[in-house]
C-alpha atoms as a PDB file:
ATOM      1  CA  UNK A   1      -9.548-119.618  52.658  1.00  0.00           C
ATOM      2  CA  UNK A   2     -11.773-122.908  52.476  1.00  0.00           C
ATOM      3  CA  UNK A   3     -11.949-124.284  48.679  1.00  0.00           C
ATOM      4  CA  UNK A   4     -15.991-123.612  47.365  1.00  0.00           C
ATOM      5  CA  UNK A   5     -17.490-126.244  47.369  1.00  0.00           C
ATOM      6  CA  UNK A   6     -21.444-127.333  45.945  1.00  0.00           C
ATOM      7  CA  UNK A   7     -24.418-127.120  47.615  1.00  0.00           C
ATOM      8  CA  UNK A   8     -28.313-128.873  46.633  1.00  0.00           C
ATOM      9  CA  UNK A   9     -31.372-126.639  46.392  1.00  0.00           C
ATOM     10  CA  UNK A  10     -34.356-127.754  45.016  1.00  0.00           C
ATOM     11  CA  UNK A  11     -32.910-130.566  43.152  1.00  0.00           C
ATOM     12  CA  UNK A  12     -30.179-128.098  41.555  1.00  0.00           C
ATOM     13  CA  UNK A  13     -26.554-128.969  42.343  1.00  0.00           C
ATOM     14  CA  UNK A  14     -25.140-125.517  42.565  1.00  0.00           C
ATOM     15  CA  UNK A  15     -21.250-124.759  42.079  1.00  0.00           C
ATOM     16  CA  UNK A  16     -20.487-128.927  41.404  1.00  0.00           C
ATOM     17  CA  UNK A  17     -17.228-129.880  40.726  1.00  0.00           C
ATOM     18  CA  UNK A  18     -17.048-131.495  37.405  1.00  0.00           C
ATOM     19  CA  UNK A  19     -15.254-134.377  39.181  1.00  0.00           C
ATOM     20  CA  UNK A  20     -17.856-135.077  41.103  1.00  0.00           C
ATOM     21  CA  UNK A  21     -20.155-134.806  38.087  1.00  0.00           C
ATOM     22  CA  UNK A  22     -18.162-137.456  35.897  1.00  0.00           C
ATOM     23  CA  UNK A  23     -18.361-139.611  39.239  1.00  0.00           C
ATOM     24  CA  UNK A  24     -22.021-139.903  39.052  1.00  0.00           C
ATOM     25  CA  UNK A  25     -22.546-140.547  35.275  1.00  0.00           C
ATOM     26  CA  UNK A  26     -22.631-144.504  35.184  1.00  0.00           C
ATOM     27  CA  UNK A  27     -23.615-146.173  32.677  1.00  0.00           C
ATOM     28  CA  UNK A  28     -26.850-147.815  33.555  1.00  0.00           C
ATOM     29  CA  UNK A  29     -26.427-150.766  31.198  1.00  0.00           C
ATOM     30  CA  UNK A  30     -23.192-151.172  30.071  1.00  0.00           C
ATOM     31  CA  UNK A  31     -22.182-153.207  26.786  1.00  0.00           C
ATOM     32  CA  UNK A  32     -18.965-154.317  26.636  1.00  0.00           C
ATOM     33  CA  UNK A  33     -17.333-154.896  23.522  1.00  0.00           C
ATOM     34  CA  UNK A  34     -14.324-156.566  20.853  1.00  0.00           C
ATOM     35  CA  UNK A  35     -13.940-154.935  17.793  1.00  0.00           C
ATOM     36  CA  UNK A  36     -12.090-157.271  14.827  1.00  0.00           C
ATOM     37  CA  UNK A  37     -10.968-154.714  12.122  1.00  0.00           C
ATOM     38  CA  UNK A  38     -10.385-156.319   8.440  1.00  0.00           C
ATOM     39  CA  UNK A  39      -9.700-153.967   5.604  1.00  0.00           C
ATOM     40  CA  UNK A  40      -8.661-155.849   2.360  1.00  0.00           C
ATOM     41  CA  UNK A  41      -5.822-153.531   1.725  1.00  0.00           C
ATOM     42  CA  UNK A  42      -3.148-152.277   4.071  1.00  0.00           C
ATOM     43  CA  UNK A  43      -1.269-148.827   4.568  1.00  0.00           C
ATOM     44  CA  UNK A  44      -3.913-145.504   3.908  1.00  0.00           C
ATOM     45  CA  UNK A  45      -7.360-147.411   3.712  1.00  0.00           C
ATOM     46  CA  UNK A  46      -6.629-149.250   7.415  1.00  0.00           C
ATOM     47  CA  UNK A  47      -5.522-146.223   8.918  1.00  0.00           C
ATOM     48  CA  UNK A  48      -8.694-144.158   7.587  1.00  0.00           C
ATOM     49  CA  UNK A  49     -10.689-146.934   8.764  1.00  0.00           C
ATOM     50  CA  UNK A  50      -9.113-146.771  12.149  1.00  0.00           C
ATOM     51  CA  UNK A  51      -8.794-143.081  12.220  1.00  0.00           C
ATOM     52  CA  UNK A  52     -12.797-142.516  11.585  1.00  0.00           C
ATOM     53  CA  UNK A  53     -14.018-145.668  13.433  1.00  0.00           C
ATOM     54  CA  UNK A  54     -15.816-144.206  16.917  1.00  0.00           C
ATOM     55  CA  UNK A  55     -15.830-148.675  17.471  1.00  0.00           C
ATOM     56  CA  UNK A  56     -12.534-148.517  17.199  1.00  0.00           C
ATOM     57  CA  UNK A  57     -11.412-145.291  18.848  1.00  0.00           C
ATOM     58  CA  UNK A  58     -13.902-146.325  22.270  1.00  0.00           C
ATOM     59  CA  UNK A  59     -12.991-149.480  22.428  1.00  0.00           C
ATOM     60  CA  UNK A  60     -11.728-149.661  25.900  1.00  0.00           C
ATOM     61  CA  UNK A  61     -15.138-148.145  27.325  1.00  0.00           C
ATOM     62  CA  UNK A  62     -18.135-149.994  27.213  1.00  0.00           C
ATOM     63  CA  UNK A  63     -21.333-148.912  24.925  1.00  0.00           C
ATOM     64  CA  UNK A  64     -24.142-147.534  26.529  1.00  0.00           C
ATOM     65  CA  UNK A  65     -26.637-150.653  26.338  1.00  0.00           C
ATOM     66  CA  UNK A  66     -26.844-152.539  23.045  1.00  0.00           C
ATOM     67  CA  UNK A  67     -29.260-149.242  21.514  1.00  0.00           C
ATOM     68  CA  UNK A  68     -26.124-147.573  21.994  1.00  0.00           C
ATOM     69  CA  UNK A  69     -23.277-150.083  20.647  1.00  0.00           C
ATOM     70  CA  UNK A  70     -25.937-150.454  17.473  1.00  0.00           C
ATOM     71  CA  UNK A  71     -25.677-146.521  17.377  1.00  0.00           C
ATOM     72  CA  UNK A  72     -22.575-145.999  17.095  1.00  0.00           C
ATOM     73  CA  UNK A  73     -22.080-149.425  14.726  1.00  0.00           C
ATOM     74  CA  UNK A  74     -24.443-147.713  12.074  1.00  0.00           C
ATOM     75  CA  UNK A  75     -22.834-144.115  12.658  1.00  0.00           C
ATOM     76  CA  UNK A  76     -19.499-145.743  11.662  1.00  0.00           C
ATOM     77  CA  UNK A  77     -20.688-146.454   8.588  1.00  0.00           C
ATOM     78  CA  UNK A  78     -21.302-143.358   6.809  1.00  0.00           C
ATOM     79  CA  UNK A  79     -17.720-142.361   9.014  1.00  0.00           C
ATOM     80  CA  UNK A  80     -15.872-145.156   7.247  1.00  0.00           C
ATOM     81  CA  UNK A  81     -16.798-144.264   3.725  1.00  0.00           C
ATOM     82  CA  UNK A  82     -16.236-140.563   3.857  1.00  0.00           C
ATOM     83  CA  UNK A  83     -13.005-141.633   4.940  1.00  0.00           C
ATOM     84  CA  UNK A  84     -12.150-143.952   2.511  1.00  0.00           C
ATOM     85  CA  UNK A  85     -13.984-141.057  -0.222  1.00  0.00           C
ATOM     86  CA  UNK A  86     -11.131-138.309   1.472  1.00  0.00           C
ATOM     87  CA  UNK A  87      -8.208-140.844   0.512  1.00  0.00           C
ATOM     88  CA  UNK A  88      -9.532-141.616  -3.001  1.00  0.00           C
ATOM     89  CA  UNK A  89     -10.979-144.847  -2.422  1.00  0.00           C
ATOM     90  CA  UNK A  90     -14.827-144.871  -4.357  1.00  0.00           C
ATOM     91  CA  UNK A  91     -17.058-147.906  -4.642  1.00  0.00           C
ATOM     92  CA  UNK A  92     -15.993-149.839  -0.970  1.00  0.00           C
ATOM     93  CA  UNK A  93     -17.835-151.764   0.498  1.00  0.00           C
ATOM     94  CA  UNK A  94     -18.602-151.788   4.390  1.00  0.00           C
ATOM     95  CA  UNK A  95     -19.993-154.320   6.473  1.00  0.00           C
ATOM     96  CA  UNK A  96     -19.911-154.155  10.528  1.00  0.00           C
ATOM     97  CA  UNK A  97     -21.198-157.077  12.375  1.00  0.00           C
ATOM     98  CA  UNK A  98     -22.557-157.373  15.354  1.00  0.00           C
ATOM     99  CA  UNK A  99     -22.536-160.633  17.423  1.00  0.00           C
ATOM    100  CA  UNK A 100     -22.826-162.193  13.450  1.00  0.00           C
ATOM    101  CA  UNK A 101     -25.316-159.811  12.329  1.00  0.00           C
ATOM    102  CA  UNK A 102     -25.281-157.024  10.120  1.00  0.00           C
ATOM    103  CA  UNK A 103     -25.444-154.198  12.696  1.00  0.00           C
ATOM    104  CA  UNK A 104     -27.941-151.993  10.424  1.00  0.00           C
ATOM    105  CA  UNK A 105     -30.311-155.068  10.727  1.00  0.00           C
ATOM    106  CA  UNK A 106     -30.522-155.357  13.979  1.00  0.00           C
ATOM    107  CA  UNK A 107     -33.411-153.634  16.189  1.00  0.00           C
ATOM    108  CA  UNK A 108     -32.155-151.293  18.994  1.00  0.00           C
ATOM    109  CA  UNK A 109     -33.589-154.306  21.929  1.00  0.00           C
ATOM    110  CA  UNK A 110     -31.377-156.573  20.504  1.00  0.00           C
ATOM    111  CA  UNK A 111     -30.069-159.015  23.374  1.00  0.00           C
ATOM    112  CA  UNK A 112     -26.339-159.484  22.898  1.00  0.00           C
ATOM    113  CA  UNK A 113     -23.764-160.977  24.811  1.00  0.00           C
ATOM    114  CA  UNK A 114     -21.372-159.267  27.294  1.00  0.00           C
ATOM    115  CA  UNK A 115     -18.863-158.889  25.793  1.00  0.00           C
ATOM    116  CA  UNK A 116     -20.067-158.907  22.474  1.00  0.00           C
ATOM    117  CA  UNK A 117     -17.682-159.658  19.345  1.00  0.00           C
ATOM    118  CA  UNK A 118     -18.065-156.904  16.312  1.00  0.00           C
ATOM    119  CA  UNK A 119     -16.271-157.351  13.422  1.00  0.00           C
ATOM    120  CA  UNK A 120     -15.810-154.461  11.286  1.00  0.00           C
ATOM    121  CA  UNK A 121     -15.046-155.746   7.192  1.00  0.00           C
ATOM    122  CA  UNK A 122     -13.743-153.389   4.509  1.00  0.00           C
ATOM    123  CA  UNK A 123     -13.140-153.715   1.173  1.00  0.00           C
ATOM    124  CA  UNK A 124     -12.096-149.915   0.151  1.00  0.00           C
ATOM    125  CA  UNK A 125     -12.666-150.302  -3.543  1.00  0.00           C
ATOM    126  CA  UNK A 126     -10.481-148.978  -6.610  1.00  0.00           C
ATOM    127  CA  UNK A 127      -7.829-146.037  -5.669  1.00  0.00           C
ATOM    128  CA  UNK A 128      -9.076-143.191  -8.278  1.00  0.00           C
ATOM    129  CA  UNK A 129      -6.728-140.677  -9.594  1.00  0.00           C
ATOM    130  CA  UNK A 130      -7.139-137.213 -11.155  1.00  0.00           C
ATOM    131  CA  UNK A 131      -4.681-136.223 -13.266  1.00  0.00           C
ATOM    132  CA  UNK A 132      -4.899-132.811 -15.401  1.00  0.00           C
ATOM    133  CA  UNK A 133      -8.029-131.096 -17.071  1.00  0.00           C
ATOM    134  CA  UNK A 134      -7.846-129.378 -20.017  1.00  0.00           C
ATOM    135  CA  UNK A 135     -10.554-126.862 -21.360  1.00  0.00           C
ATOM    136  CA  UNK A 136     -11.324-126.832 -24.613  1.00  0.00           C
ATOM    137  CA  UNK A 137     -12.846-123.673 -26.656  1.00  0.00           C
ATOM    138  CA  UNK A 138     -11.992-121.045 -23.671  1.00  0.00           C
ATOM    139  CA  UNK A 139     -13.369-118.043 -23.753  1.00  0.00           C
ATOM    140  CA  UNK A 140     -10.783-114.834 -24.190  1.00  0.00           C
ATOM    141  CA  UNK A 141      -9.459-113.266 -21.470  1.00  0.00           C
ATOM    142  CA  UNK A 142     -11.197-109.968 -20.317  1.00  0.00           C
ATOM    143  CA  UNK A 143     -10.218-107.106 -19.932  1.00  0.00           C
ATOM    144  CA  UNK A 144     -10.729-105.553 -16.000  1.00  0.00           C
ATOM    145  CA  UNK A 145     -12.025-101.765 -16.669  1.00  0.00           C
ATOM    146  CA  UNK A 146     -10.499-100.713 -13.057  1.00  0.00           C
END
């Protein structure tokens, strides 16, 4: 028995393998680029940083055109504080650049250079702890009439 294999009609690729499908999805401009990660403090910030950065974690493929490198720069940002908010860190600062510029500054036609330097910078801010809570004037307990 002969393997299926995909046929064309009208336009519609019927039965493709998803080989071939992955095959033909090029990236029409590609944007290669370096990420340079610097978090002021070492150990759990860095590895939330690293851990939530989509930079960092697709490094090794290039961006879709520089609209999509700045997309994905200024989606790491709200992915880089909620990670440093899950390990306790509040008030951080984040800045990603972008060939020098501050990525959320830059306009989606930016030119850049191939490949194009990013620097990610993190300052995670104070380490907040929660220790116990105590309620004062506490109602009675109730009784359960089941």
């Amino acid at each position: 028995m002969a393997p299926a294999s995909a046929f064309e009609i009208f336009g519609i690729k019927l039965f493709e393998d998803q080989s071939e499908a992955d095959a033909d999805a090029v990236i029409a401009d590609p944007q290669p680029y370096k990420v340079n990660l610097s978090v002021t403090e070492t150990g759990v910030p860095e590895n939330a940083v690293r851990n939530a950065s989509a930079l960092i974690a697709d490094e090794s493929e290039p961006a879709s055109g520089a609209a999509g490198l700045l997309a994905k720069a200024q989606g790491d940002y709200k992915r880089i504080i909620a990670a440093l908010y899950n390990e306790g860190y509040y008030g951080g600062t984040v800045s990603i650049r972008v060939g020098g510029a501050e990525a959320a500054n830059l306009a989606p036609d930016t030119k850049l250079p191939k490949p194009v330097d990013v620097a990610i910078l993190v300052t995670p801010g104070p380490l907040f702890h929660f220790n116990s809570v105590n309620i004062v004037n506490q109602a009675p307990p109730t009784t359960d009439p089941f």
